[in-house]
Protein backbone atom coordinates (compact mmCIF):
# COMPACT_ATOMS: atom_id res chain seq x y z
CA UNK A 1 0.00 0.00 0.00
CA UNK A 2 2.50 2.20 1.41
CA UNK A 3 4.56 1.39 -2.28
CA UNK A 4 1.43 2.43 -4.47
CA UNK A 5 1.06 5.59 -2.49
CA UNK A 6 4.31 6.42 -3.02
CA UNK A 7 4.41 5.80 -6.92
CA UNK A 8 0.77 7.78 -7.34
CA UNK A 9 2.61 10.95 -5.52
CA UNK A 10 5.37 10.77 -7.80
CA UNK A 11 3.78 10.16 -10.87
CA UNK A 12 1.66 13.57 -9.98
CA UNK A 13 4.72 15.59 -8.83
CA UNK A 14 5.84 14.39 -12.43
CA UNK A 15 3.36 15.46 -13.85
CA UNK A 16 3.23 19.04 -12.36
CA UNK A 17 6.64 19.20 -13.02
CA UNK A 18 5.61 18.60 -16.84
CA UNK A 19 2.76 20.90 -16.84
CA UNK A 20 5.13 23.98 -14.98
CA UNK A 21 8.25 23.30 -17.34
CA UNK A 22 5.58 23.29 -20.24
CA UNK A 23 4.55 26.42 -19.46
CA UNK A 24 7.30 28.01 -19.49
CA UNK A 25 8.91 26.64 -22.42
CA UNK A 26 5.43 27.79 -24.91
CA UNK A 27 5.56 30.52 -23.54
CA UNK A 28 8.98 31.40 -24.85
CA UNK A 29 8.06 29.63 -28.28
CA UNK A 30 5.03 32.52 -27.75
CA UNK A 31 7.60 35.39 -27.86
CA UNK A 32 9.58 33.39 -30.26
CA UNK A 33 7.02 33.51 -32.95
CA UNK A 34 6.30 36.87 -32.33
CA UNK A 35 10.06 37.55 -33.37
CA UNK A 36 9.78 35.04 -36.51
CA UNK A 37 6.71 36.40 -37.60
CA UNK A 38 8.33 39.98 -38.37
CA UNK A 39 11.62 38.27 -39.98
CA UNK A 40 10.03 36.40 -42.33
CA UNK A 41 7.42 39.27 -43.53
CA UNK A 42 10.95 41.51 -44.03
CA UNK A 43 12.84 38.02 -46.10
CA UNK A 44 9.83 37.50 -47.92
CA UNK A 45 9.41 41.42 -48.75
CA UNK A 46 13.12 41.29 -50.01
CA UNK A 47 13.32 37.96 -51.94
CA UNK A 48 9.89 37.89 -53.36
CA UNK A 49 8.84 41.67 -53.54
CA UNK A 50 5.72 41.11 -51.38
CA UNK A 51 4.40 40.73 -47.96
CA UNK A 52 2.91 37.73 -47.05
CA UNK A 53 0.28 37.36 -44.74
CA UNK A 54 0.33 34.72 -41.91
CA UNK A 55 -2.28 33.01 -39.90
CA UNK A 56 -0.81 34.45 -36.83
CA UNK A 57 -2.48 38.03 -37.49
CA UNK A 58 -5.31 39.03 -35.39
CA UNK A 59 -8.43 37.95 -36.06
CA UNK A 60 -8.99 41.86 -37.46
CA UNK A 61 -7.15 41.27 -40.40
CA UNK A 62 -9.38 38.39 -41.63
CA UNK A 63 -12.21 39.60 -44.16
CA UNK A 64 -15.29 38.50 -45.27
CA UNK A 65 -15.82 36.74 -48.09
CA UNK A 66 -17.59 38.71 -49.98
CA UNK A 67 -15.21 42.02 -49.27
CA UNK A 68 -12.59 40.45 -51.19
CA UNK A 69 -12.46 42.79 -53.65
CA UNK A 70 -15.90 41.48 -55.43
CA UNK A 71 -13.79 38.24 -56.85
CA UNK A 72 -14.27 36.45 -53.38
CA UNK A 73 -17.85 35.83 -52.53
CA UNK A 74 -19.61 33.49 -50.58
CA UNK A 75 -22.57 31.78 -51.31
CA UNK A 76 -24.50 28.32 -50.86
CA UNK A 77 -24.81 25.55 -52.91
CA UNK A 78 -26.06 22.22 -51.75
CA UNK A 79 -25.90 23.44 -48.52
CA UNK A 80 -22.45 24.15 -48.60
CA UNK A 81 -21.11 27.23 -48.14
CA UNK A 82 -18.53 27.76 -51.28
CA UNK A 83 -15.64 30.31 -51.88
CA UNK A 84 -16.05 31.58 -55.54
CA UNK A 85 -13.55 33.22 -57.54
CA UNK A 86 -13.75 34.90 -61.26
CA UNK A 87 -16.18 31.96 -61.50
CA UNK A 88 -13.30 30.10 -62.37
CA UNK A 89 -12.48 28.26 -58.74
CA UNK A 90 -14.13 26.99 -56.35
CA UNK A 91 -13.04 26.06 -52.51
CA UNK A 92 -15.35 24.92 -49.64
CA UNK A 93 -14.90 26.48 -46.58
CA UNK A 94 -15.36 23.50 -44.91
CA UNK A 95 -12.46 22.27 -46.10
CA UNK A 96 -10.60 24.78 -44.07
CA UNK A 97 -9.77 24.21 -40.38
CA UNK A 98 -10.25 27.34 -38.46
CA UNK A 99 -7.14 25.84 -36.32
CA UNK A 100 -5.01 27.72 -39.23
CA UNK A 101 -5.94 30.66 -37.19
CA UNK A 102 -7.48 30.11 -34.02
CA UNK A 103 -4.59 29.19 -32.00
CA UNK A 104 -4.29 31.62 -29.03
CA UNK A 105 -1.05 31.77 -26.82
CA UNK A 106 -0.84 30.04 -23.49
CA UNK A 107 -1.31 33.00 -21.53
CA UNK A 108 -4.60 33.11 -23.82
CA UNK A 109 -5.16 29.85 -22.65
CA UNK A 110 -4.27 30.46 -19.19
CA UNK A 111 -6.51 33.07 -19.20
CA UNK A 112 -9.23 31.64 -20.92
CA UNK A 113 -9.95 28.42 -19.02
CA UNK A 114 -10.80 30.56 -15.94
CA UNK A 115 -13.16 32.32 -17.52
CA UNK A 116 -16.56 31.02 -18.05
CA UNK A 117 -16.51 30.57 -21.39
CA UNK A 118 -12.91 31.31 -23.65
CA UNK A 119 -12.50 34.30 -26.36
CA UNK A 120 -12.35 31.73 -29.18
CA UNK A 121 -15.38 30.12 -28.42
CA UNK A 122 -17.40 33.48 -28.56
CA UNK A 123 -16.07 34.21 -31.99
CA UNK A 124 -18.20 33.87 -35.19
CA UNK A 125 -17.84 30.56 -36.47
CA UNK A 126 -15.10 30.24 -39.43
CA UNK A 127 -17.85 29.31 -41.97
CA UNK A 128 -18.42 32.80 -42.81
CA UNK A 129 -15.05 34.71 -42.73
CA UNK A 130 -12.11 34.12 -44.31
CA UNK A 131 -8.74 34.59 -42.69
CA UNK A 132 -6.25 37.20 -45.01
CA UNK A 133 -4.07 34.83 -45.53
CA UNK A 134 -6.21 32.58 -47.10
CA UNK A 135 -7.42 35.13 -49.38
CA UNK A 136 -4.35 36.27 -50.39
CA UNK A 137 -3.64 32.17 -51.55
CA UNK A 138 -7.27 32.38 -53.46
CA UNK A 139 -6.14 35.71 -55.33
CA UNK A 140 -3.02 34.30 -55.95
CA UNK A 141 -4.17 31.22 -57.79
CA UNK A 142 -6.70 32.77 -60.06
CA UNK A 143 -4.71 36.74 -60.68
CA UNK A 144 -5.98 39.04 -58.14
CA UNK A 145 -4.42 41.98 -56.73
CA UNK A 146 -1.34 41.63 -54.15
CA UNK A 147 -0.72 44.83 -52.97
CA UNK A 148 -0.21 47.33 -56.71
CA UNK A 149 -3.43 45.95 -58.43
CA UNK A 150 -1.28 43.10 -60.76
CA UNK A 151 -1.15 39.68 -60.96
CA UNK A 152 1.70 38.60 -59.11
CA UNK A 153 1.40 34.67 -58.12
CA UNK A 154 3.33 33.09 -55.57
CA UNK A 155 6.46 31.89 -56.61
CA UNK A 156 7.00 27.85 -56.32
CA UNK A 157 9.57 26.95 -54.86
CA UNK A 158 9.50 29.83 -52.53
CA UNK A 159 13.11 31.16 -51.37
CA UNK A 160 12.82 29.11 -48.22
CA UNK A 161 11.88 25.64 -50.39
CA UNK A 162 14.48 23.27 -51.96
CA UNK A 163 14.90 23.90 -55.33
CA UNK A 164 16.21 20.60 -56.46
CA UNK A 165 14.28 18.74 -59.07
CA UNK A 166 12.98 15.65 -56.90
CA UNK A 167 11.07 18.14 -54.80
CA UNK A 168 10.16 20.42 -57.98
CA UNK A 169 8.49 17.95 -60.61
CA UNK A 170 8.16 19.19 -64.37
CA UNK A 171 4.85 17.48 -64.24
CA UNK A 172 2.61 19.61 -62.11
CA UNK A 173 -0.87 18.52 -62.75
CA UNK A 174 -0.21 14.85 -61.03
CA UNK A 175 1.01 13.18 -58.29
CA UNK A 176 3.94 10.53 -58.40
CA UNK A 177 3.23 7.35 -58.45
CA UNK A 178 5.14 4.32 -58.14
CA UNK A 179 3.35 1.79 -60.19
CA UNK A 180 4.51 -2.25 -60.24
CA UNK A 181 2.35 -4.35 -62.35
CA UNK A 182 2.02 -7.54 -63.78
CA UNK A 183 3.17 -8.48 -67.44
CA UNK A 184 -0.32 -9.93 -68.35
CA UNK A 185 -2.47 -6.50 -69.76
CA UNK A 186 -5.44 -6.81 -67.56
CA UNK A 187 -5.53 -7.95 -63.72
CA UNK A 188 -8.56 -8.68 -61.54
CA UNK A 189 -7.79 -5.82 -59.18
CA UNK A 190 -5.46 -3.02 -57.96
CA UNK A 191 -4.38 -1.92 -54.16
CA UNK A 192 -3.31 1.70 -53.63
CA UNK A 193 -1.06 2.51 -51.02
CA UNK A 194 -1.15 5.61 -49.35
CA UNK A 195 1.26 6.88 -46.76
CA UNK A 196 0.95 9.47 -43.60
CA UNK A 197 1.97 12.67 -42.30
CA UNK A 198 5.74 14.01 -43.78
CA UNK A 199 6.64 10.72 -45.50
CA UNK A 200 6.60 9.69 -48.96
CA UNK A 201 5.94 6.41 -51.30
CA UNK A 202 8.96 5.02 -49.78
CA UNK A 203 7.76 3.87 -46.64
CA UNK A 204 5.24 0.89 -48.60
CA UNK A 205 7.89 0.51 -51.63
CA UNK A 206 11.37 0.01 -49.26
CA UNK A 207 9.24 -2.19 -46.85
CA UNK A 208 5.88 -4.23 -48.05
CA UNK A 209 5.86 -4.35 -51.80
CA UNK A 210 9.07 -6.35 -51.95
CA UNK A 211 7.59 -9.00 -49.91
CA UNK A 212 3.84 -9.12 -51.93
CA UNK A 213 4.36 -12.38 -53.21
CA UNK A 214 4.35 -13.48 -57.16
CA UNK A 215 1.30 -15.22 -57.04
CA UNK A 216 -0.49 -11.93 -55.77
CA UNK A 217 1.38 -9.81 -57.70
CA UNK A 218 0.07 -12.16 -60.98
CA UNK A 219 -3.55 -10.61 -60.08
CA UNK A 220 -3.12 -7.04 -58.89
CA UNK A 221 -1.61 -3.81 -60.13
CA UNK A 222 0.45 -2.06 -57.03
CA UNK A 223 0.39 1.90 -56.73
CA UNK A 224 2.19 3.83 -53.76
CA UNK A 225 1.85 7.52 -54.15
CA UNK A 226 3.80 10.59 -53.04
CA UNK A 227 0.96 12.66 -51.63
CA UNK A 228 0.45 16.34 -52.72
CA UNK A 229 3.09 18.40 -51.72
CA UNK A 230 5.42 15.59 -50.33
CA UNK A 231 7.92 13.48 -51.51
CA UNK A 232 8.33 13.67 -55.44
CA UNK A 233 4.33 15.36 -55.92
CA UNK A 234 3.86 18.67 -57.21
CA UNK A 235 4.32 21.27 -53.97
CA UNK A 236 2.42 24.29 -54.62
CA UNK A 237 2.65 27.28 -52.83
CA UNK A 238 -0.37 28.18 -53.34
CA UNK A 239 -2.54 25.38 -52.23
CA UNK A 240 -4.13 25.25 -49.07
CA UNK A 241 -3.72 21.54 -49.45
CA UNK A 242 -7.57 20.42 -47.97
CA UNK A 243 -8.59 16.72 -48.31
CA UNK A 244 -10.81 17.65 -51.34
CA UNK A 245 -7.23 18.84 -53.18
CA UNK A 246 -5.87 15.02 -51.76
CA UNK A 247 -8.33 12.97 -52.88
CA UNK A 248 -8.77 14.64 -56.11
CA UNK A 249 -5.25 14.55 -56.92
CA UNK A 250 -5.21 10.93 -56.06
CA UNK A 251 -8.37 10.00 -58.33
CA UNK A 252 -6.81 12.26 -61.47
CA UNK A 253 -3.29 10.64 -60.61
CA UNK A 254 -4.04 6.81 -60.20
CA UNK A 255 -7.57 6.07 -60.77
CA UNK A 256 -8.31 8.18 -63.98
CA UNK A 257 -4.96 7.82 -65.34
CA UNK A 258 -4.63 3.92 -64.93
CA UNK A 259 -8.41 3.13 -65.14
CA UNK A 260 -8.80 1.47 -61.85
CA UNK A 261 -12.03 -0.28 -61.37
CA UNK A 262 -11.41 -2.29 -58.22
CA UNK A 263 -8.96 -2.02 -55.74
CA UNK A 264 -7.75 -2.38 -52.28
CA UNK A 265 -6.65 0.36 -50.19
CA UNK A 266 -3.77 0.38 -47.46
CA UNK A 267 -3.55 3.46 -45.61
CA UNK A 268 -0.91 4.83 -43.18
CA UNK A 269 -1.58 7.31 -40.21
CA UNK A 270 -3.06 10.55 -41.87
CA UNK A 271 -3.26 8.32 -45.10
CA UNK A 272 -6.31 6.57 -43.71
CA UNK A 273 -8.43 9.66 -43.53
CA UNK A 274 -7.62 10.07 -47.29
CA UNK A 275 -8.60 6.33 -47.54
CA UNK A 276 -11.93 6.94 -46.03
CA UNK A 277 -12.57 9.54 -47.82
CA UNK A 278 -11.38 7.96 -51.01
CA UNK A 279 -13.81 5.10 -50.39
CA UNK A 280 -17.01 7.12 -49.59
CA UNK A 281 -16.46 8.81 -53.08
CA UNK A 282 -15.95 5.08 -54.65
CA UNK A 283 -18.15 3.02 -52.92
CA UNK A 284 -18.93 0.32 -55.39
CA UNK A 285 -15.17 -0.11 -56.18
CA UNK A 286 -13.25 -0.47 -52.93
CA UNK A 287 -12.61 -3.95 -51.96
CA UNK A 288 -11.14 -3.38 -48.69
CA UNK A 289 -9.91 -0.80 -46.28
CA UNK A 290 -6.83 -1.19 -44.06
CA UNK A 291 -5.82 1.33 -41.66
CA UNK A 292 -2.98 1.40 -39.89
CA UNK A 293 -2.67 3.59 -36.56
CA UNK A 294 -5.70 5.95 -38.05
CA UNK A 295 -5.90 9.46 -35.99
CA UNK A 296 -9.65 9.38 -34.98
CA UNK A 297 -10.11 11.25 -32.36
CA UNK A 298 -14.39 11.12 -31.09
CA UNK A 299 -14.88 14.35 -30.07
CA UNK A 300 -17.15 15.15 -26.63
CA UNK A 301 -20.51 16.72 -26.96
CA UNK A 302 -19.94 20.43 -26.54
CA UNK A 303 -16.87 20.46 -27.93
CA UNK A 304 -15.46 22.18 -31.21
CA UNK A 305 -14.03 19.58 -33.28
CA UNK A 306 -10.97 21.06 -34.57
CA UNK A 307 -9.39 22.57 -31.61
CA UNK A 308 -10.19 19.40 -29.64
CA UNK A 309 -8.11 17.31 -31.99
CA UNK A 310 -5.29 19.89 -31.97
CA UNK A 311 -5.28 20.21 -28.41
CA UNK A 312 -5.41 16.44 -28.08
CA UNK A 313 -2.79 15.96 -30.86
CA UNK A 314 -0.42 18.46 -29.33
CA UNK A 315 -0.84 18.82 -25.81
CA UNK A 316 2.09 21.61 -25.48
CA UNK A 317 3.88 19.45 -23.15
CA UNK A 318 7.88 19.03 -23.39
CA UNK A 319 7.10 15.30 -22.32
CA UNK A 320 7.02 13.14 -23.90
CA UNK A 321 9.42 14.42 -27.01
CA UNK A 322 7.26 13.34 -29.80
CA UNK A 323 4.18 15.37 -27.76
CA UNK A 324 6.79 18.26 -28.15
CA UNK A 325 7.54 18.04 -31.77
CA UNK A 326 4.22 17.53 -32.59
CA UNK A 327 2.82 20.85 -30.19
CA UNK A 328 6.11 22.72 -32.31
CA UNK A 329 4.86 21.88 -35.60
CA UNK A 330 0.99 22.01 -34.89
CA UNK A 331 0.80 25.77 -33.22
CA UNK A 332 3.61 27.77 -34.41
CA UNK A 333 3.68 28.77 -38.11
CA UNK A 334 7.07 30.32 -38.21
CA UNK A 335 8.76 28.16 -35.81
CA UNK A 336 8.13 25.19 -38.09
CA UNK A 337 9.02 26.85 -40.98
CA UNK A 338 12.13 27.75 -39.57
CA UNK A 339 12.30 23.90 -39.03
CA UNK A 340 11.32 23.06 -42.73
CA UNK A 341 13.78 25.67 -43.59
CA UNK A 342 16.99 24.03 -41.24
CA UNK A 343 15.80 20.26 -42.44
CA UNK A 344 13.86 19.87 -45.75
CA UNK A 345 15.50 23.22 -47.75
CA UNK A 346 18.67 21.35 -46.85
CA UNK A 347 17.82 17.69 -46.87
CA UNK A 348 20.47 16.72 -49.67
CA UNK A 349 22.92 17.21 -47.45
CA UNK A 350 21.34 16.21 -44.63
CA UNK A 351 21.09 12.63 -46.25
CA UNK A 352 24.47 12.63 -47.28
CA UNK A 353 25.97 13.63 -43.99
CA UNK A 354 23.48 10.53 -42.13
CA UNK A 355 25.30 7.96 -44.93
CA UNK A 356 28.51 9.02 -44.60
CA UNK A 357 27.91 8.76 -40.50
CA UNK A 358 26.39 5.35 -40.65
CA UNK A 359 29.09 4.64 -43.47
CA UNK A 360 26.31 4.24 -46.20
CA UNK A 361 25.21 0.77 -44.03
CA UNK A 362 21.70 2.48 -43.31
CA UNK A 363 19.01 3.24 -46.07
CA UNK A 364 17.31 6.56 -45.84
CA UNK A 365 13.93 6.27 -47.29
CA UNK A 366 12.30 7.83 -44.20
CA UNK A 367 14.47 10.48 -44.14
CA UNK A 368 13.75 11.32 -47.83
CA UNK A 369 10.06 11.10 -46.96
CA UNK A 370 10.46 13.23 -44.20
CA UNK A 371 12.60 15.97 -45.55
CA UNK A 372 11.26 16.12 -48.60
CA UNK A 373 8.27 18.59 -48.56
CA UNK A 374 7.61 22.57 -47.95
CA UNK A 375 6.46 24.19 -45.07
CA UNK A 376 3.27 25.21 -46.95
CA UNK A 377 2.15 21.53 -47.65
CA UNK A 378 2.96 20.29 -44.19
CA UNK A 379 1.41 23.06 -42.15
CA UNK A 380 -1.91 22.99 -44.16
CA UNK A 381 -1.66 19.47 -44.61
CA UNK A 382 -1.60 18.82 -40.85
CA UNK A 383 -4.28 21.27 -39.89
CA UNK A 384 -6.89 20.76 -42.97
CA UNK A 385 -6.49 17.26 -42.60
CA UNK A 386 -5.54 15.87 -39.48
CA UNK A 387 -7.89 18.58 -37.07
CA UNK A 388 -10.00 19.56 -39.67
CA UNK A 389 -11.09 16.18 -40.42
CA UNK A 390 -12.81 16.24 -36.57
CA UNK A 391 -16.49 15.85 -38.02
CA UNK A 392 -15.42 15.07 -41.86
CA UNK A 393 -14.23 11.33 -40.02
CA UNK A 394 -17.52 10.69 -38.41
CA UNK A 395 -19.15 11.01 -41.32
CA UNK A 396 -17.29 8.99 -43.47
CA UNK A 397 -17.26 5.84 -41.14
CA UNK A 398 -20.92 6.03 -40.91
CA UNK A 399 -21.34 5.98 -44.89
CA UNK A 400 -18.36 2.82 -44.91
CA UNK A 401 -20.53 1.09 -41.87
CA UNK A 402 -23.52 1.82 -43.82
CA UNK A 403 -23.13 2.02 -47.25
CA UNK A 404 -19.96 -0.09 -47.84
CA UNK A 405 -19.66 -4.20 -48.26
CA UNK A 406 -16.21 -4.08 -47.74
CA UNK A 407 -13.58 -5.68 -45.12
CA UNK A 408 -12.13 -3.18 -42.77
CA UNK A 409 -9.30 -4.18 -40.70
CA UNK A 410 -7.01 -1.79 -38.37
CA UNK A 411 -3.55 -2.39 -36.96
CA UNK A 412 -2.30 -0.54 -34.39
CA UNK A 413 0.97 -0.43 -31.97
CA UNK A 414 0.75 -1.42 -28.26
CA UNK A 415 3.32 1.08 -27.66
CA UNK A 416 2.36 4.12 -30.38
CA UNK A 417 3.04 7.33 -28.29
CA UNK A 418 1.50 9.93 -31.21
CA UNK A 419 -1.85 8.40 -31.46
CA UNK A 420 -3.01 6.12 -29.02
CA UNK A 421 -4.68 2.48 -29.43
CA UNK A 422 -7.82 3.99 -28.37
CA UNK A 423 -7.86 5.47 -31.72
CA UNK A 424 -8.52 2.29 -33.61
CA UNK A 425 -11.08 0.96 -31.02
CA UNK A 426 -13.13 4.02 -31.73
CA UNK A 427 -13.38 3.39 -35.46
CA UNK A 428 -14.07 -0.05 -34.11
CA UNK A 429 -17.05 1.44 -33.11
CA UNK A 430 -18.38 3.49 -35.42
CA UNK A 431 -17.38 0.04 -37.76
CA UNK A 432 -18.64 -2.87 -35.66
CA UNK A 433 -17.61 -5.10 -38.30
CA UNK A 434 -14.10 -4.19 -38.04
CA UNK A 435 -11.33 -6.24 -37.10
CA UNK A 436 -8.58 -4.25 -34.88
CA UNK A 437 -5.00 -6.11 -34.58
CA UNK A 438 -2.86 -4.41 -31.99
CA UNK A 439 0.52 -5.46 -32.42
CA UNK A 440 2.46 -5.79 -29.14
CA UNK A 441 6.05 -3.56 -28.90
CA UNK A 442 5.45 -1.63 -31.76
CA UNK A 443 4.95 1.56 -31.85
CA UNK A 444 3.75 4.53 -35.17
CA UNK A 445 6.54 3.68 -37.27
CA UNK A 446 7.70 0.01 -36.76
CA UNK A 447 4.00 -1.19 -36.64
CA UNK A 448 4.69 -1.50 -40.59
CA UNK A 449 8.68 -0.83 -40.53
CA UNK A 450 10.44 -4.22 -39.04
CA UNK A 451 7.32 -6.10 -39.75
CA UNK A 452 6.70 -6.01 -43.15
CA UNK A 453 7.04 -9.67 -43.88
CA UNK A 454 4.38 -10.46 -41.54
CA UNK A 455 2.46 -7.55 -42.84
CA UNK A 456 2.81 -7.95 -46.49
CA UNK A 457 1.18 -12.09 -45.58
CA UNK A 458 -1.32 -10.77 -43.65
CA UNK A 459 -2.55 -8.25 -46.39
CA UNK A 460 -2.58 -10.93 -48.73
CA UNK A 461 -4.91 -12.64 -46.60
CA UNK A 462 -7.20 -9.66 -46.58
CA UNK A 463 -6.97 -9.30 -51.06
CA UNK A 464 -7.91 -13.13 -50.87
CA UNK A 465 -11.36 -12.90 -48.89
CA UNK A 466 -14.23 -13.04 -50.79
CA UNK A 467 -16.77 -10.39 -49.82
């Protein structure tokens, strides 16, 4: 008894200790950004001619809709509320996760939770305003004014991007895809591979394809894809990079292009919310859905969906590291792009320094999936997607429980530290039908990464089922 007491007392002085340290630390990364904000505005005014807005700006400089000038209006369609522009583009703003601007300090925070009710929670919802910065993108793209009345589009790659040719692709209008296929002209089906956050193609085609056997390679075409803005994909700087842009780029890279007609989809991580939503828009075709360590997050009653997925995503604690490194690259705009900057801008010779370190005995696929994207694609990326997918999720498992015929099975590490296990037992049961495999000792990365033999014969399994 006296033992257990003991251990409960430390774990909570631990914990305070986490929470006080925390504190302190954000709040220097607060006054940080501050700083970072104002460099960047003066680089980019020097190397690009322009200011650039940010999504740090107070909520004051975001405008209406429809006082963009007269080529940004709002209106409904469907039920939807759609950004038009010169009737040539369209964007949902639901697409857009108000996290992109809605992320107040923690002295904000501090202050706000003991209040009755915090600042950001008064403020018109996000459906009807559009943050400057985001306006400034939609110009941009279709030849509005920025700042002397002329077209001047963003530049891609922006001074702060790599400019080598892996990360800029002549093609622009598709994604890469790595494409293995048997000699025969037509097979019986197809599986599309589709990796998560700040990775690449590599992390399916340097560890599971290798091992797909011959006889199920005889049957099925095999596609891994760089997603937008990562790997060797197109990286516009003018994207905002929402899970309609994903999924479309997917269908017009793989599905259109190749003429798929049935296939299997294996999804890592953020990948499996692009998986879901892949499969909702292709009902009849999907054959099966495998997600492995999906970030569902169920959010409470009362709650607003996308800041309870970043807060719960990045807690702003400095422990446990990756809870750090994800609270760095989830609330501060300039930090991480001061991290993109130091990492992917440079990643060439990061690589060649790790090889020349581990005396070239070490591949680096995951570092060339995680280096090689812009700061653009990975903050929208991670906030469109991953917290503004908070109802988008919901509603997609509902229509796959529902709608969908399909095996669904979820893997997930016993010892995954970014998203927890609890995240596949809620799909589990929004999907009763489900099957959820937690693999002992692994954790986000080696649930596929040091067992790809097993999980290459296990997938196989799940192509062989009949529905």
């Amino acid at each position: 008894m006296g033992a257990a007491a003991a251990r409960s007392a430390l774990a909570s002085a631990g914990r305070a200790a986490n929470e006080a340290v925390s504190f302190v630390v954000f709040l220097l990364l607060d006054a940080l950004e501050v700083l970072l904000c104002v460099v960047y505005k003066v680089a980019d005014y020097v190397v690009e001619g322009a200011w650039r807005p940010c999504y740090c700006s107070s909520r004051s400089a975001s405008s209406p809709a429809s006082a963009a000038t007269g080529k940004i209006v709002v209106s409904e369609r469907g039920g939807s509320k759609v950004v038009s522009m010169l009737s040539a583009t369209r964007l949902h703003l639901e697409d857009i996760s108000d996290t992109l601007y809605t992320r107040p300090s923690v002295l904000a925070c501090a202050a706000a939770s003991s209040a009755s009710a915090s600042s950001s929670q008064r403020r018109a919802a996000p459906g009807v305003t559009v943050h400057s910065a985001i306006v400034q993108m939609l110009r941009g793209k279709v030849g509005g004014g920025v700042g002397d009345g002329k077209h001047r589009p963003y530049p891609s790659p922006r001074w702060s991007d790599c400019h080598c040719a892996n990360c800029n692709p002549a093609d622009t209008d598709r994604l890469f895809v790595h494409v293995e296929a048997p000699p025969q002209a037509s097979t019986e089906e197809d599986v599309l591979f589709i990796h998560g956050f700040i990775s690449s193609s590599g992390f399916w085609t340097e560890t599971v394809l290798p091992h797909v056997s011959p006889a199920a390679r005889s049957r099925r075409r095999l596609f891994a894809v760089d997603l937008l803005g990562f790997g060797r994909s197109p990286k516009p700087a003018d994207s905002l990079y929402t899970l309609r842009e994903h999924v479309e780029m997917i269908e017009r890279s793989v599905i259109e292009r190749h003429g798929v007609q049935s296939f299997h989809i294996v999804a890592h991580s953020l990948g499996s919310i692009l998986a879901l939503a892949l499969a909702v828009r292709h009902p009849a075709a999907v054959r099966s859905l495998t997600l492995v360590a999906p970030p569902y997050f169920p959010v409470p009653r009362g709650e607003v969906g996308t800041r309870y997925v970043l807060r719960t995503v990045a807690p702003r604690r400095v422990w446990p590291p990756i809870a750090f490194g994800a609270s760095v690259a989830c609330w501060y705009e300039h930090l991480s792009r001061t991290v993109s900057i130091v990492l992917c801008k440079h990643h060439r010779l990061w690589e060649l320094a790790f090889r020349v370190f581990t005396l070239y005995r070490v591949r680096t696929y995951l570092m060339d999936g995680f280096f090689c994207h812009t700061h653009i694609a990975s903050w929208h990326t991670l906030h469109n997607i991953i917290c503004g997918s908070a109802g988008k999720i919901d509603r997609c498992l509902e229509v796959v429980r529902d709608q969908l015929t399909c095996d669904v099975t979820v893997y997930h590490g016993s010892d995954d530290e970014l998203l927890p296990v609890q995240c596949s037992y809620a799909v589990k049961s929004k999907i009763p039908r489900a099957q959820v495999k937690v693999i002992d000792g692994k954790d986000h990365v080696t649930i596929v990464v040091g067992r790809q033999k097993d999980l290459a014969r296990e997938l196989e399994e799940i192509w062989d089922r009949k529905r």
